[in-house]
Protein backbone atom coordinates (compact mmCIF):
# COMPACT_ATOMS: atom_id res chain seq x y z
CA UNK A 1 -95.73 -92.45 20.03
CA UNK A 2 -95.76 -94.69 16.94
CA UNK A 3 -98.03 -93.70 14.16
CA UNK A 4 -100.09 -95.78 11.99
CA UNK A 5 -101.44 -95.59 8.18
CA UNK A 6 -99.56 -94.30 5.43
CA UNK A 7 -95.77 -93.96 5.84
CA UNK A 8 -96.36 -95.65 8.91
CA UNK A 9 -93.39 -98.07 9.13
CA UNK A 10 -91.37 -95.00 7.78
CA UNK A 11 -92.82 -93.06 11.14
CA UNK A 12 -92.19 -96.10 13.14
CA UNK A 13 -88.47 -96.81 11.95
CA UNK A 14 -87.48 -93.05 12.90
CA UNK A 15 -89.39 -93.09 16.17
CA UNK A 16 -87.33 -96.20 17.38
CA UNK A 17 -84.16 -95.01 15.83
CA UNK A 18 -83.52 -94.35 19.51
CA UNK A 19 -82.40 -96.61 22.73
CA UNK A 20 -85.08 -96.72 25.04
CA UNK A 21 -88.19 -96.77 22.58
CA UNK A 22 -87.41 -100.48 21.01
CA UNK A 23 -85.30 -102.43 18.65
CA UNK A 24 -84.51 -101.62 15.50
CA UNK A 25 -83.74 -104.57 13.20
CA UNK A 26 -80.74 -103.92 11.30
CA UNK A 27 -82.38 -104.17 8.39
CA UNK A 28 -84.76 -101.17 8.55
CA UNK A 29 -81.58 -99.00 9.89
CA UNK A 30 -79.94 -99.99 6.66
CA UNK A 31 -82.90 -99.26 4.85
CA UNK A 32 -83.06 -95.68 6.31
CA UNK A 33 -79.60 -95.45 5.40
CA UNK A 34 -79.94 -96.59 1.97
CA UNK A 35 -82.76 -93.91 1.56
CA UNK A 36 -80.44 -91.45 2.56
CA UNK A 37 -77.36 -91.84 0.52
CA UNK A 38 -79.39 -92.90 -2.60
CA UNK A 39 -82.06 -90.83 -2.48
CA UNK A 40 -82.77 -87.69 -0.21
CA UNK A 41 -78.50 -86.99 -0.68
CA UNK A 42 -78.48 -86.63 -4.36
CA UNK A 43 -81.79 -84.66 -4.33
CA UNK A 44 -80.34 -82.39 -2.13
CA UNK A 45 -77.26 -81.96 -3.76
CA UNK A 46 -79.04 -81.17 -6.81
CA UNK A 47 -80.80 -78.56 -5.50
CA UNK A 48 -77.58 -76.73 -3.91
CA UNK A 49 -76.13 -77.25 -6.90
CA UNK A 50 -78.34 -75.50 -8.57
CA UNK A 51 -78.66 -72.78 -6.41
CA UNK A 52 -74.91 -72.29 -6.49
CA UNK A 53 -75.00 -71.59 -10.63
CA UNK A 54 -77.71 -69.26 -9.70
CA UNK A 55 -75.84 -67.66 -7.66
CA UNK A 56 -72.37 -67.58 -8.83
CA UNK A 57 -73.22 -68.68 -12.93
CA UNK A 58 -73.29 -72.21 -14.89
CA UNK A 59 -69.50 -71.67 -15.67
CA UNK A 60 -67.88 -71.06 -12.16
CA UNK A 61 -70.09 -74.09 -10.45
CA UNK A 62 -68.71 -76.64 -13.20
CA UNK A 63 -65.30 -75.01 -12.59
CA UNK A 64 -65.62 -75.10 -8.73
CA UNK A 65 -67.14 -79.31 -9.13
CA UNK A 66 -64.21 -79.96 -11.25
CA UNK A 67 -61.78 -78.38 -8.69
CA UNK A 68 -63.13 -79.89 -5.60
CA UNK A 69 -62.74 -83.50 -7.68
CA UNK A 70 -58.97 -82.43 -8.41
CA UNK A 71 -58.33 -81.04 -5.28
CA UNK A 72 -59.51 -84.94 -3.27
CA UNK A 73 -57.35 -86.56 -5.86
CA UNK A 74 -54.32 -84.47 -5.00
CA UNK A 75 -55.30 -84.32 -1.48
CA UNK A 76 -55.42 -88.14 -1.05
CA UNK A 77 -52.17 -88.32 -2.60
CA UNK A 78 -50.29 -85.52 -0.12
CA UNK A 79 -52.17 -86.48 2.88
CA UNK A 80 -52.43 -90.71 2.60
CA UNK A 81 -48.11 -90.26 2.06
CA UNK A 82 -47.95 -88.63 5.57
CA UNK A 83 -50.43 -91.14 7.33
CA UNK A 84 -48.24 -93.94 5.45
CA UNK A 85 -45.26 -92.53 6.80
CA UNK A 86 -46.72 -92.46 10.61
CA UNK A 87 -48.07 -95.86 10.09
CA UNK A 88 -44.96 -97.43 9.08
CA UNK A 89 -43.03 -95.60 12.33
CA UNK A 90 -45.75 -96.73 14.73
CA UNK A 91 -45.38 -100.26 13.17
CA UNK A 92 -41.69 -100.16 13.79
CA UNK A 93 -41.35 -98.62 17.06
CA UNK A 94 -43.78 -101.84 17.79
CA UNK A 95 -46.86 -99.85 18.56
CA UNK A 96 -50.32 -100.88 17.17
CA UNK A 97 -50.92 -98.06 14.76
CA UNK A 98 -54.99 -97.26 15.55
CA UNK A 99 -54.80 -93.17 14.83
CA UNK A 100 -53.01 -94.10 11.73
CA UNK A 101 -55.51 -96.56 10.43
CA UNK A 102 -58.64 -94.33 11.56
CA UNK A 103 -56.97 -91.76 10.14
CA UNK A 104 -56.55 -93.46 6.47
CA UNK A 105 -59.82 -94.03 6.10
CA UNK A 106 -61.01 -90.91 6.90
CA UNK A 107 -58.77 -89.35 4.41
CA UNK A 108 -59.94 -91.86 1.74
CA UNK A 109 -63.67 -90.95 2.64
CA UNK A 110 -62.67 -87.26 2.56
CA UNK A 111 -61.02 -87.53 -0.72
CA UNK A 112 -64.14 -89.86 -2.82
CA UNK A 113 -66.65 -87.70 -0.82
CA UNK A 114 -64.26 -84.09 -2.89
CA UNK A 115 -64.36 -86.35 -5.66
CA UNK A 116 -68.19 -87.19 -5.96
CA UNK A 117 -69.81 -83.94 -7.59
CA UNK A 118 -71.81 -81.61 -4.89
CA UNK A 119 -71.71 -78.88 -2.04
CA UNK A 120 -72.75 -81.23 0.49
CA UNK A 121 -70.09 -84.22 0.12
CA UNK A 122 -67.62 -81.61 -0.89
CA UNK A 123 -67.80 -79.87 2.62
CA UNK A 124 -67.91 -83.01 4.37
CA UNK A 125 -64.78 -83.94 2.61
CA UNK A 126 -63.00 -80.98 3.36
CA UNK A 127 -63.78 -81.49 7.21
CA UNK A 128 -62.60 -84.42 6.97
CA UNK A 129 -59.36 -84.06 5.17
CA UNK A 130 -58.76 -80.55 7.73
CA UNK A 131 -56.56 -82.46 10.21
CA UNK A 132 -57.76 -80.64 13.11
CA UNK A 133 -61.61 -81.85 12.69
CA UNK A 134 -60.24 -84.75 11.31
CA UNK A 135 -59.09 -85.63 14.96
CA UNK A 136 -63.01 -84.60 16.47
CA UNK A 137 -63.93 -87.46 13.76
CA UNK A 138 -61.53 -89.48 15.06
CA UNK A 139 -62.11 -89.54 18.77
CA UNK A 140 -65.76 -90.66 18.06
CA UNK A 141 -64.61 -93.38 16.12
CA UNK A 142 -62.64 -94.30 18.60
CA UNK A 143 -65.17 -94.04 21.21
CA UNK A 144 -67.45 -96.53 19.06
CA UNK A 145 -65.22 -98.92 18.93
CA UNK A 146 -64.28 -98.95 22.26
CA UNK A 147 -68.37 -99.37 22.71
CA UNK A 148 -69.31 -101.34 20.44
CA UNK A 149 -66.57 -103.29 18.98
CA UNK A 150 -64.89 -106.46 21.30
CA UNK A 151 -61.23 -106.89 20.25
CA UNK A 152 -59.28 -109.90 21.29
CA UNK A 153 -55.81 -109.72 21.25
């Protein structure tokens, strides 16, 4: 049921979100998106952050944003070497290196997502740097691509 009025194109853009109910232009998923990641994310990470100095004092929440932000910068460091490594032996071998290139991104987007202040992006980070849920992430990739995505070799 798509609702009218007020908001109404907001309403309608989350009821067709999914198959079935209609198209959705590309442009009103990427404005969804876009109100998202610049708007309702930082909002909410503002408000865990806060929480977490109530909870745990002003001092140790600075101390535990500026760890997280060293810890994605060493991370990507320790972590991109070994993917490097297993790229460069797939490459030889003569194998196209697809886990290896998945997997690089991911640990970039794990890495600026420890980097960026917040509880939120920090614990997506960490899931995505942990190499076992890492690999969950990577099998849906995977299965997008093989969906949605026509290569031509």
């Amino acid at each position: 049921m798509l609702r009218q009025g007020l908001g109404g194109a907001w309403l309608n853009t989350v009821a067709c979100w999914s198959k079935g109910v209609g198209q959705v232009s590309w442009k009103a998923r990427l404005a969804v998106i876009g109100f998202f990641v610049f708007t309702a994310l930082p909002i909410i990470e503002i408000a865990l952050l806060v929480e977490v100095g109530k909870r745990i004092g002003t001092l140790w929440t600075i101390a535990l944003v500026l760890g997280t932000g060293l810890l994605g910068g060493v991370l990507l460091g320790v972590e991109g070497v070994g993917v490097l490594k297993r790229l460069k032996a797939e490459v030889a071998a003569g194998k196209v290196p697809e886990d290896q290139i998945i997997d690089g991104v991911l640990i970039v987007v794990g890495s600026l997502l420890l980097i960026t202040p917040g509880v939120l992006t920090d614990a997506t980070g960490i899931l995505l740097m942990f190499p076992p849920t890492r690999f969950l992430v990577r099998a849906g990739i995977k299965r997008w691509i093989r969906k949605y995505v026509l290569v031509n070799l």
